[in-house]
N, C-alpha and C. Protein backbone atom coordinates (compact mmCIF):
# COMPACT_ATOMS: atom_id res chain seq x y z
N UNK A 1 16.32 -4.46 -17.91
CA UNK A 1 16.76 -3.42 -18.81
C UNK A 1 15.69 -3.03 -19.82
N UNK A 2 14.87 -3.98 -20.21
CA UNK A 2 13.65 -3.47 -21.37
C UNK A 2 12.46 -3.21 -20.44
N UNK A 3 12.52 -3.50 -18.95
CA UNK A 3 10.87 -3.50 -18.69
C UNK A 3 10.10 -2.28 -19.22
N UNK A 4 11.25 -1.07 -18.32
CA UNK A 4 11.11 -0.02 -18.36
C UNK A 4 10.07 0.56 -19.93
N UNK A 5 11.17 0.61 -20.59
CA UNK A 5 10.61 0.57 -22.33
C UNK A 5 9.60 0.30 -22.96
N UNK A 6 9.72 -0.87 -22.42
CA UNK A 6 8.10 -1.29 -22.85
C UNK A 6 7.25 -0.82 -22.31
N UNK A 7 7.07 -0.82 -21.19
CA UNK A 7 5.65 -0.38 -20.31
C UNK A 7 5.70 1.02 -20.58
N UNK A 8 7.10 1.75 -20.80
CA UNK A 8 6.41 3.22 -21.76
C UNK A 8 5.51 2.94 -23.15
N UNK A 9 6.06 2.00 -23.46
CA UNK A 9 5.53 2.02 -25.00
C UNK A 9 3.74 1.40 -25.42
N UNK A 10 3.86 0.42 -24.21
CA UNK A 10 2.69 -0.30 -23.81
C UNK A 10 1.43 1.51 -23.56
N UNK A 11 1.94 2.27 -22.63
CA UNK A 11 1.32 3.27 -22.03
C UNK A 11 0.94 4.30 -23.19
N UNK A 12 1.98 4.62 -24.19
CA UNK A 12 1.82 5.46 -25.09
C UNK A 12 0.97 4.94 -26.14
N UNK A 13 0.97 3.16 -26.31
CA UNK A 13 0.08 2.52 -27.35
C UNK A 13 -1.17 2.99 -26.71
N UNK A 14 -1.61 2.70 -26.07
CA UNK A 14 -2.74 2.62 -25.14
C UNK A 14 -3.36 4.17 -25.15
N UNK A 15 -2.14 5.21 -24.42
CA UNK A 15 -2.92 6.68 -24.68
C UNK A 15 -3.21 7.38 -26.16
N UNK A 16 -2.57 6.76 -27.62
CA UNK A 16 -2.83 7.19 -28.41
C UNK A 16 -3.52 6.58 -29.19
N UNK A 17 -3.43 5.30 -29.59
CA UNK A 17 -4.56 4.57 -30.17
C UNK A 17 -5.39 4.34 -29.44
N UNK A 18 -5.72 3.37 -28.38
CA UNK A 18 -6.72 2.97 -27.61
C UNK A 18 -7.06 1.43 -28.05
N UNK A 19 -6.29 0.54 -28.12
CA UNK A 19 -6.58 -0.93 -28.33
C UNK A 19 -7.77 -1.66 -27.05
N UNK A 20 -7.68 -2.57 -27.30
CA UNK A 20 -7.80 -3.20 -26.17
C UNK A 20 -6.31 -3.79 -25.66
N UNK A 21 -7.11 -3.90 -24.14
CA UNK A 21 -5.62 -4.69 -23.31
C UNK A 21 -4.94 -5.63 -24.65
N UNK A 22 -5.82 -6.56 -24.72
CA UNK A 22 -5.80 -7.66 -25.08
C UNK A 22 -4.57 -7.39 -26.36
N UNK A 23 -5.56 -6.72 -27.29
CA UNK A 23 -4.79 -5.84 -28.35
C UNK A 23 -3.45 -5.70 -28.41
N UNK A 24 -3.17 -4.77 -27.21
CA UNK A 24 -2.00 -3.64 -27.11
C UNK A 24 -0.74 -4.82 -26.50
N UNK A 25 -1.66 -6.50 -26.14
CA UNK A 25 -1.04 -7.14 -25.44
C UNK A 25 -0.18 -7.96 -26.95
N UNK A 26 -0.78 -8.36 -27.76
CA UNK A 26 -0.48 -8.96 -28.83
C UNK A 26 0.86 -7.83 -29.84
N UNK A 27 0.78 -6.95 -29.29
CA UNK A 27 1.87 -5.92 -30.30
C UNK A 27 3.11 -6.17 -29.44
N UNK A 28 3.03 -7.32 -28.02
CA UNK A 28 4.95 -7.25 -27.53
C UNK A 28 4.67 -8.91 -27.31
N UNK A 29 4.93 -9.52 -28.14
CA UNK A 29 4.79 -11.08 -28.00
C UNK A 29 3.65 -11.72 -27.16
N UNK A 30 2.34 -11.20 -27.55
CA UNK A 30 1.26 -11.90 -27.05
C UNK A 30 1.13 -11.63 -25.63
N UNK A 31 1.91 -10.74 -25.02
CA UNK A 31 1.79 -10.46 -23.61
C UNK A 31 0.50 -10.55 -22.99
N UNK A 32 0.19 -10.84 -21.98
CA UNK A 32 -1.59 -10.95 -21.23
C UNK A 32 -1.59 -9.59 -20.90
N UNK A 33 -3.26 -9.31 -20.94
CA UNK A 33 -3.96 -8.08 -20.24
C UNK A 33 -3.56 -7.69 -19.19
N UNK A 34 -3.51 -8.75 -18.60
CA UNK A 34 -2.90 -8.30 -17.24
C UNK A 34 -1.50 -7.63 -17.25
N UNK A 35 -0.61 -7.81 -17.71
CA UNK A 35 0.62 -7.51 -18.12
C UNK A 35 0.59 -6.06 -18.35
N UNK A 36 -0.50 -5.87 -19.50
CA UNK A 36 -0.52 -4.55 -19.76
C UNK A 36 -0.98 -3.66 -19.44
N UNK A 37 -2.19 -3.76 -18.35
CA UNK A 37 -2.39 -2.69 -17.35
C UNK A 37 -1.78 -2.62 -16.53
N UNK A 38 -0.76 -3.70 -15.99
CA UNK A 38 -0.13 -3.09 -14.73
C UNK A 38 1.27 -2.63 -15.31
N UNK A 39 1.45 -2.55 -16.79
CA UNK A 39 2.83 -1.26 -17.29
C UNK A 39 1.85 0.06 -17.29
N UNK A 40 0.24 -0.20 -17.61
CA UNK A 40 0.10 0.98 -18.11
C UNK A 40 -0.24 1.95 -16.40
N UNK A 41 -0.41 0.99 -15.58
CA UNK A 41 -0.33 1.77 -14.01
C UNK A 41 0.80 2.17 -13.59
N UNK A 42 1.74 1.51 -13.88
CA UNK A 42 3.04 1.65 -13.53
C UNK A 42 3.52 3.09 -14.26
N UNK A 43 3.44 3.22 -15.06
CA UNK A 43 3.82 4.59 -15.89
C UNK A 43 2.95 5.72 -15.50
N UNK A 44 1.88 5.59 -15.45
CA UNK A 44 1.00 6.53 -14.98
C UNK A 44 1.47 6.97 -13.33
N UNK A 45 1.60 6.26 -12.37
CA UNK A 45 2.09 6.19 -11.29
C UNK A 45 3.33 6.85 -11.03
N UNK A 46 4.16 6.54 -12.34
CA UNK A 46 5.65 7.05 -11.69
C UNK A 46 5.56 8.25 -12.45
N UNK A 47 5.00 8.92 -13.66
CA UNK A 47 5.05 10.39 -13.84
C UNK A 47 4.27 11.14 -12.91
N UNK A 48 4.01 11.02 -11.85
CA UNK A 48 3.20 11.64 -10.93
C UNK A 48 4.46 12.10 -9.74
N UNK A 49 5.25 10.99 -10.23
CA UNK A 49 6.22 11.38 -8.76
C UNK A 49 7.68 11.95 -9.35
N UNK A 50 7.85 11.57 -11.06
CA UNK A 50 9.29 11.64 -11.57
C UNK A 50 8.64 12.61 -12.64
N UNK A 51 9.39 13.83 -12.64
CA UNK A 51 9.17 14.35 -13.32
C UNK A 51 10.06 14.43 -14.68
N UNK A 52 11.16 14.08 -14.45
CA UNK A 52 12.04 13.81 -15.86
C UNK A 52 11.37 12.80 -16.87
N UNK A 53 10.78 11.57 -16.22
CA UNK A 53 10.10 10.49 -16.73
C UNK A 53 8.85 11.48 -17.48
N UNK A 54 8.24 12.19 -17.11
CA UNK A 54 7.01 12.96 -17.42
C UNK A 54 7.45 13.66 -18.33
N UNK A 55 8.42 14.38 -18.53
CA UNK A 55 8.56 15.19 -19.48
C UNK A 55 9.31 14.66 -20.87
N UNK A 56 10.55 13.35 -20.76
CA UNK A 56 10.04 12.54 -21.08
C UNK A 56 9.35 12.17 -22.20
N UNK A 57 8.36 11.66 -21.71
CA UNK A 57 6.83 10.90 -22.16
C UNK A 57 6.61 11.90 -23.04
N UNK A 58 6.52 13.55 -22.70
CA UNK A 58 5.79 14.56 -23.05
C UNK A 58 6.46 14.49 -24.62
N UNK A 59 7.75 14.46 -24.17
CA UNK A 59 8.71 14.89 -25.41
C UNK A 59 8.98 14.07 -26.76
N UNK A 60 8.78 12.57 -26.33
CA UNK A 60 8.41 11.35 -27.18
C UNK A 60 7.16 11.47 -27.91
N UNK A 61 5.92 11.88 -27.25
CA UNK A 61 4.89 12.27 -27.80
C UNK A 61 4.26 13.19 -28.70
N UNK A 62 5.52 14.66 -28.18
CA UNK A 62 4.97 15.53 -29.43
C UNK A 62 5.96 14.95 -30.61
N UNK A 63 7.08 14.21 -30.90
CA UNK A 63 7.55 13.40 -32.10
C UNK A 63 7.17 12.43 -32.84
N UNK A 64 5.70 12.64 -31.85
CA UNK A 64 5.38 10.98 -32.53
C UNK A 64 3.99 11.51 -33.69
């Protein structure tokens, strides 16, 4: 139920600040790098195919 969420949030940390993995890994309980590129592939991946998810993203972003 949270993966989802996070790995948006992981994706949006990442496209608007620009941490490191490592970084962006320490802002959801110390999560590993690894962890966090494969939310931030995972998101990237599925707005390519879901477009509700994409727009979405779009719509979270211009609020933010």
């Amino acid at each position: 139920e949270v993966a989802l969420p996070r790995q948006v949030a992981m994706y949006l940390i990442n496209k608007m600040i620009k941490p490191t993995l490592k970084e962006n890994g320490h802002f959801f309980s110390g999560r590993d790098h690894s962890t966090v590129l494969h939310a931030i592939n995972t998101i990237r991946d599925r707005i390519k195919v879901e477009s509700i998810l994409a727009q979405q993203l779009l719509d979270i972003e211009k609020n933010l």
